[in-house]
Structure formats: structure tokens, C-alpha cells
Protein backbone atom coordinates (compact mmCIF):
# COMPACT_ATOMS: atom_id res chain seq x y z
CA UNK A 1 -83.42 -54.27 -73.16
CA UNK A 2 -86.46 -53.41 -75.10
CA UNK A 3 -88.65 -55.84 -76.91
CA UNK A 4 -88.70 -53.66 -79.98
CA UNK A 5 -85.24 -53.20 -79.97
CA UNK A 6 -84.92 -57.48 -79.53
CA UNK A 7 -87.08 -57.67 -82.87
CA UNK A 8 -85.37 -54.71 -85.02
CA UNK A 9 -82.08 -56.35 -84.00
CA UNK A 10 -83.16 -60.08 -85.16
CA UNK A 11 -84.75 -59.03 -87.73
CA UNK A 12 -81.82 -57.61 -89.79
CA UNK A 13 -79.20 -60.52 -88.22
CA UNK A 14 -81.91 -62.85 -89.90
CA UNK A 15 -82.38 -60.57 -93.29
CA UNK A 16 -78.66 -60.10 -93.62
CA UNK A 17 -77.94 -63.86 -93.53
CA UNK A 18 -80.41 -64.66 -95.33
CA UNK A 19 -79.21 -62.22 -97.90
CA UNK A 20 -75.53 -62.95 -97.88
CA UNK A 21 -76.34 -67.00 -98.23
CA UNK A 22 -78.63 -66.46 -101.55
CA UNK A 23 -75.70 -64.25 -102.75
CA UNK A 24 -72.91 -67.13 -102.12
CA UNK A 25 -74.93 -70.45 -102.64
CA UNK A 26 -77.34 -69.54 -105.71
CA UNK A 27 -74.80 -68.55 -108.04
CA UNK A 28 -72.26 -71.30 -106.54
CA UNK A 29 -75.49 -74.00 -107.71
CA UNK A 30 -74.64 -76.19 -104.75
CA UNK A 31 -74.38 -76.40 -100.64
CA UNK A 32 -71.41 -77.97 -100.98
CA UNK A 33 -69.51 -74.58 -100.99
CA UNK A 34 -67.68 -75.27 -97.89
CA UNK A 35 -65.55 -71.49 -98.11
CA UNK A 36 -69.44 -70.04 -97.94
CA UNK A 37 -70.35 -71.67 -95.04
CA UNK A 38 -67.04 -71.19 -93.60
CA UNK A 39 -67.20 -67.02 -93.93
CA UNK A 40 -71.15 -67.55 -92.87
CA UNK A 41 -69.68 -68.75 -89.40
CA UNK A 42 -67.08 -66.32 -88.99
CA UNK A 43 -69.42 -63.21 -90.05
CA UNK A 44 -72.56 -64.14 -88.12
CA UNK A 45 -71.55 -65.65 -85.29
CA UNK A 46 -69.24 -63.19 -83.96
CA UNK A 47 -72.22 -60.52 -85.18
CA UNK A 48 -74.67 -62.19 -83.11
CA UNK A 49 -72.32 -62.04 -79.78
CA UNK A 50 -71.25 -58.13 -80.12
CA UNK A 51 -75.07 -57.51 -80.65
CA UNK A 52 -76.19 -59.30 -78.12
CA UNK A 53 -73.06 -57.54 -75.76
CA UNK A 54 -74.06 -54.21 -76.92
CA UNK A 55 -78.50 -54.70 -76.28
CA UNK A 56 -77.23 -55.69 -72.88
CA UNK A 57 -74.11 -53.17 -72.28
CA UNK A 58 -75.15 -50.59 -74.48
CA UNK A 59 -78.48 -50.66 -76.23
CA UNK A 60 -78.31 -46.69 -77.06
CA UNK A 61 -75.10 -47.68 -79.28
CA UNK A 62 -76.99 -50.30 -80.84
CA UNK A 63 -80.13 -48.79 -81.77
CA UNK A 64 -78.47 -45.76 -82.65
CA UNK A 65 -76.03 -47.80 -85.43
CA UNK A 66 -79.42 -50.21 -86.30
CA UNK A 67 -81.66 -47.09 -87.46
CA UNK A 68 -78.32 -44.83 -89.09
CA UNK A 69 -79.36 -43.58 -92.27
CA UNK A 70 -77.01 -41.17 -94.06
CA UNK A 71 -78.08 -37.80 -94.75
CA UNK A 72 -75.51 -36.39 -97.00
CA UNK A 73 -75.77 -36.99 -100.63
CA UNK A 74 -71.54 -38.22 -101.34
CA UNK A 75 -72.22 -40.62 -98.10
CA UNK A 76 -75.32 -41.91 -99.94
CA UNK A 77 -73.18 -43.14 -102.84
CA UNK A 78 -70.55 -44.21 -101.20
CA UNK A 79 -72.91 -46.23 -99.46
CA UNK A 80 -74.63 -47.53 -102.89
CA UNK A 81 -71.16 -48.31 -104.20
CA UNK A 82 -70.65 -50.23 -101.02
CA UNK A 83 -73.97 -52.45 -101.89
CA UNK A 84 -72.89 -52.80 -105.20
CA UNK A 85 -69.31 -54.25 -104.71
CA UNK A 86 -70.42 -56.82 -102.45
CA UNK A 87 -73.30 -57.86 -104.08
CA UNK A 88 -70.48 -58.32 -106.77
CA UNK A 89 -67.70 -60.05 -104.95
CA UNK A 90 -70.10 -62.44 -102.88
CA UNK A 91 -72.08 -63.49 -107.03
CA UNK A 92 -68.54 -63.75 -108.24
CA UNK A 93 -67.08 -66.26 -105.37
CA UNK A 94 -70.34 -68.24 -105.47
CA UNK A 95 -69.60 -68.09 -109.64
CA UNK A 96 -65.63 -68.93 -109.28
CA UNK A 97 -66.39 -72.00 -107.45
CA UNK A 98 -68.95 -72.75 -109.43
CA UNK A 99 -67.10 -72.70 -113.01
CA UNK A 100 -63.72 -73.00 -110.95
CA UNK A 101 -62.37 -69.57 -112.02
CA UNK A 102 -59.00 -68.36 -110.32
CA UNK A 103 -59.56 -70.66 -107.27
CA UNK A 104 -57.55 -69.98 -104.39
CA UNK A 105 -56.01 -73.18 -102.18
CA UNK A 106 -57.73 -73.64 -98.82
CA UNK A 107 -54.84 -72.85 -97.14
CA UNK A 108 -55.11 -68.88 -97.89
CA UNK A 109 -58.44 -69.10 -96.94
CA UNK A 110 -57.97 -70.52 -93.67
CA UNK A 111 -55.23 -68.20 -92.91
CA UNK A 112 -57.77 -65.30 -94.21
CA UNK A 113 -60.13 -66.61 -91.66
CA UNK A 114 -58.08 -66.49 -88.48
CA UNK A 115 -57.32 -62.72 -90.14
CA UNK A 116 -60.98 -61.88 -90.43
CA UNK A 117 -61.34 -62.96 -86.51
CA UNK A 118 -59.18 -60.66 -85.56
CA UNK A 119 -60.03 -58.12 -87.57
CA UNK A 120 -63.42 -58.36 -85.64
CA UNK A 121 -61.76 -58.43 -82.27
CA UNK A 122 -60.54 -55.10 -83.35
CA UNK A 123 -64.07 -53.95 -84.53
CA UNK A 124 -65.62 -55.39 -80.86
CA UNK A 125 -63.12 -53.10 -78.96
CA UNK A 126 -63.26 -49.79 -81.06
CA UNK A 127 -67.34 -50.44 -79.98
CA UNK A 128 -66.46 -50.67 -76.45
CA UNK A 129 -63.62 -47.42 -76.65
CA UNK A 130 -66.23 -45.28 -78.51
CA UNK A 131 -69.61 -45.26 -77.47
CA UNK A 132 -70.43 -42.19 -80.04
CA UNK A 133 -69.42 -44.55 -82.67
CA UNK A 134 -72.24 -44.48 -85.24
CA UNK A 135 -72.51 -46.05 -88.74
CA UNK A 136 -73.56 -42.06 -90.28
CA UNK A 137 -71.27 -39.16 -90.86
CA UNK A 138 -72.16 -36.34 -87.67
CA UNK A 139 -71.53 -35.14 -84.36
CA UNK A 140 -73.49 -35.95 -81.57
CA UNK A 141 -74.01 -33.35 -78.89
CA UNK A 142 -71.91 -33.79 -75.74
CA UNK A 143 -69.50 -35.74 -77.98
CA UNK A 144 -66.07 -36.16 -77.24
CA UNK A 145 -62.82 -36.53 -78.91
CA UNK A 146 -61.63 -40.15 -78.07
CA UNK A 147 -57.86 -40.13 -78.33
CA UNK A 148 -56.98 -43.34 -75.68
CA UNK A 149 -56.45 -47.23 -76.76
CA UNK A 150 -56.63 -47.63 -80.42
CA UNK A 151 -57.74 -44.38 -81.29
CA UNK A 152 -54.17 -42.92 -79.51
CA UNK A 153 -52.58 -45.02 -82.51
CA UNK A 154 -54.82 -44.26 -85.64
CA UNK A 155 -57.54 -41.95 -85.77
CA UNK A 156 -59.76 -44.79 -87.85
CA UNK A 157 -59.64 -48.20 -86.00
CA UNK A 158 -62.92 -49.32 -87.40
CA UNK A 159 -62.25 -48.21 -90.72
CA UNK A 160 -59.03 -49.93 -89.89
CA UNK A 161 -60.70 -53.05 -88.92
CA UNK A 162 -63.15 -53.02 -92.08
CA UNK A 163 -60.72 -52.92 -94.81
CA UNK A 164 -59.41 -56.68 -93.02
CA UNK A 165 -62.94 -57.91 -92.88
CA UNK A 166 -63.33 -56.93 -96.48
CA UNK A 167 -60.59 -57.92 -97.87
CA UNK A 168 -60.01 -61.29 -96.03
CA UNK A 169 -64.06 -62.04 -97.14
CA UNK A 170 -62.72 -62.66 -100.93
CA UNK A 171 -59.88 -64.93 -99.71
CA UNK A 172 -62.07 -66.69 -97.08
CA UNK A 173 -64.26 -67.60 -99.91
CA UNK A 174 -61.54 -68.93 -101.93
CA UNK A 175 -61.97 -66.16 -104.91
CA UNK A 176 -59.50 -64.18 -106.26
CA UNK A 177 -61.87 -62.47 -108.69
CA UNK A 178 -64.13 -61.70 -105.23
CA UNK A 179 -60.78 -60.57 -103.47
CA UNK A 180 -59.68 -58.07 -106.71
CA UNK A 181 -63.67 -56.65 -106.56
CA UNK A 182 -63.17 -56.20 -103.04
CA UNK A 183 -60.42 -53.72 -103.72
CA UNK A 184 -62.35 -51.11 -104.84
CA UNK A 185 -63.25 -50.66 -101.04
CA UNK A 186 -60.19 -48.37 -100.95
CA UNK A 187 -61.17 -45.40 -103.00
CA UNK A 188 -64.64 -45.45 -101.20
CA UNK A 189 -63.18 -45.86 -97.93
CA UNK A 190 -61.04 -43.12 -98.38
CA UNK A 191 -63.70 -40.40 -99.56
CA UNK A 192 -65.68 -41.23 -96.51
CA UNK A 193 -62.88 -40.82 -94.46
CA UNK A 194 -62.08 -37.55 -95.91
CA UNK A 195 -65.84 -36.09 -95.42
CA UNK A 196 -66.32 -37.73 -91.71
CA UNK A 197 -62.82 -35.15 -90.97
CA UNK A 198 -64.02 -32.02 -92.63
CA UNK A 199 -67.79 -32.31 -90.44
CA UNK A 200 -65.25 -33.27 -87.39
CA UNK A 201 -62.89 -30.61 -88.27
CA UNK A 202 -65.45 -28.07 -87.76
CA UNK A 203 -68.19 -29.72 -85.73
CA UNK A 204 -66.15 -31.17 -82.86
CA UNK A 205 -64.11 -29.31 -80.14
CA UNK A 206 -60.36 -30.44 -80.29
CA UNK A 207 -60.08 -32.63 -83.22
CA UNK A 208 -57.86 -30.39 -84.92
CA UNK A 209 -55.46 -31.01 -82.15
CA UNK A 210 -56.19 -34.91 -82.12
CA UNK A 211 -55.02 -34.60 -85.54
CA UNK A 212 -52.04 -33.41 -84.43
CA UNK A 213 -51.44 -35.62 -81.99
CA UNK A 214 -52.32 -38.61 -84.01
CA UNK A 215 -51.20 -38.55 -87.27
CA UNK A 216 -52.13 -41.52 -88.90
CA UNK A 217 -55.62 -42.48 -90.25
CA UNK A 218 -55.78 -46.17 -90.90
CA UNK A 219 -52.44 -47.70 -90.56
CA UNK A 220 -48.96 -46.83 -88.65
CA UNK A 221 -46.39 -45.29 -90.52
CA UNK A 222 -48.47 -45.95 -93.70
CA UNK A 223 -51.60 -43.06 -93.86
């Protein structure tokens, strides 16, 4: 474990929060948003154990996925769209409760909570089955095609295991204006999966065939 690595890592765990808690609380005009500091606990917590699991187990993975920074131009706006919506849906939960606008009961967000937990177990094990898992669209050299555990069921897990995190977020906070906003993930999720198989398509040896073999992208029976 390097000490640079230590800082670059709690650095953006401390910016993020930090981010993500102005976004909630400013707009909600209070602390007593209890949803907020429910998803807070459920996001950053389970962050700060995987990244602390993968600077010990794996710090190539981590450093690799801390400094990503996409290349291609569609990935770039994908990415700004990304900003964008949840810079939206976190302003509009911290609004709805606020001005109580289409509330949801704490019951759904509870239930989205447990949901969002193990949407990150998911996440934590697609890290440990795919150690060329990085955050930009490329091939690395050496790479393999990973076709065991999840990825001999869908060929996305993690995109899998994002769209739950996502979507739950909105319900966790007890918005169903930040839930709707959160829907637009889809379409963007779906053009990046599209250009991450054409540069795999071409780039990696035997995808085409895991293709095959696998035939669904995100969910079973479903696409």
C-alpha cells in the first residue's frame, strides 16, 4: 500500500461525501433529513470497506479505477449526463422533503435500502471476479475474457448492479421525483454498454464467442 495511493483514495471518499451531503441537506434546509443520512450510511460506508479491501488485495485495481478518465468523446457525455442527473435527483430529494413534494412512506425506503445493500454486494464481487474491471471504455493488454460466476450469467454484472444502486438511491431518499430523474440512467447505460461491446468485439480475443455463450447483458431472460 502506497502512501500516495492512501491520500488519492481519501481524498475523493472525503470530496465525494462532502459533495453528495451539500447536494441532499442544502436544498432539504435542515439536518433533520433522516432518508439523507440514511443513503449517506449505506453509500459510504460500504465504499470505504471495498476500498480499503481493494488498497490491501488489489491496489493496481484501485488506482487504476481512481485515475480512469475517458478518452472517447460519446463516453465523455455519457459521463456528463451521468453528473448531471444526479446532481438533479440528489437537489430534487433534498427539495421534495423540503416542500413535501410526492413523498414516499418510509417503508419503501427501507425496503430500497436493504435493495441498495445488495446491490453493492453484487458490485464487491464483480470487483473480486474481474480484476481488469476499470471505470473507462478499453482493453488492457494480457486481458482476458471473464466468463465464470456472474459474468457466466450476464455479460454486465456491474452495470447490473448500478442500475439497483441508482435506482434504489431515489427511493432510499424518500423521492419519487429523485426516483423518476433517476430513470434516465437507462438510455445512458445502454449507449455505454453498446460502445464498451463494439471496442470488445474487436479489441479482445474470444468475446464474440462469450457473446454467444452468454446471451444476456444486464438481466436474465430480459436483455
Amino acid at each position: 500500500m502506497s502512501k500516495k495511493l492512501f491520500i488519492q483514495a481519501i481524498a475523493k471518499f472525503l470530496l465525494g461525501f462532502l459533495l453528495v451531503f451539500l447536494l441532499l441537506f442544502l436544498p432539504a434546509g435542515t439536518l433533520k433529513y433522516w432518508n439523507a443520512w440514511l443513503l449517506l450510511a449505506i453509500l459510504f460506508i460500504p465504499m470505504f470497506l471495498v476500498g480499503l479491501v481493494m488498497m490491501i488485495v488489489n491496489p493496481v485495481l484501485l488506482q487504476k479505477r481512481l485515475d480512469a478518465k475517458e478518452s472517447e468523446k460519446e463516453q465523455q457525455q455519457v459521463i456528463k449526463f451521468s453528473a448531471l442527473m444526479f446532481i438533479a435527483a440528489f437537489l430534487s430529494a433534498g427539495f421534495s422533503f423540503r416542500f413535501h413534494w410526492l413523498r414516499l412512506s418510509p417503508s419503501i425506503s427501507y425496503i430500497a435500502a436493504v435493495i441498495f445493500l445488495l446491490a453493492y454486494c453484487i458490485y464487491a464481487e464483480v470487483l473480486r471476479e474481474n480484476t481488469y474491471l476499470a471505470r473507462t471504455i478499453g482493453v488492457d493488454e494480457g486481458q482476458k475474457v471473464i466468463d465464470t460466476g456472474l459474468y457466466g450469467v450476464i455479460r454486465h454484472p456491474m452495470y447490473t448492479a448500478t442500475i439497483l444502486l441508482f435506482l434504489s438511491m431515489g427511493l432510499v431518499l424518500g423521492s419519487l421525483l429523485s426516483f423518476i430523474i433517476l430513470l434516465c440512467y437507462f438510455p445512458l447505460i445502454i449507449k455505454r454498454i453498446r460502445n464498451e461491446e463494439a471496442v470488445l468485439e474487436k479489441d479482445l480475443e474470444g468475446y464474440l464467442a462469450y457473446e454467444k455463450k452468454v446471451q444476456y447483458r444486464l438481466f436474465p431472460f430480459i436483455w
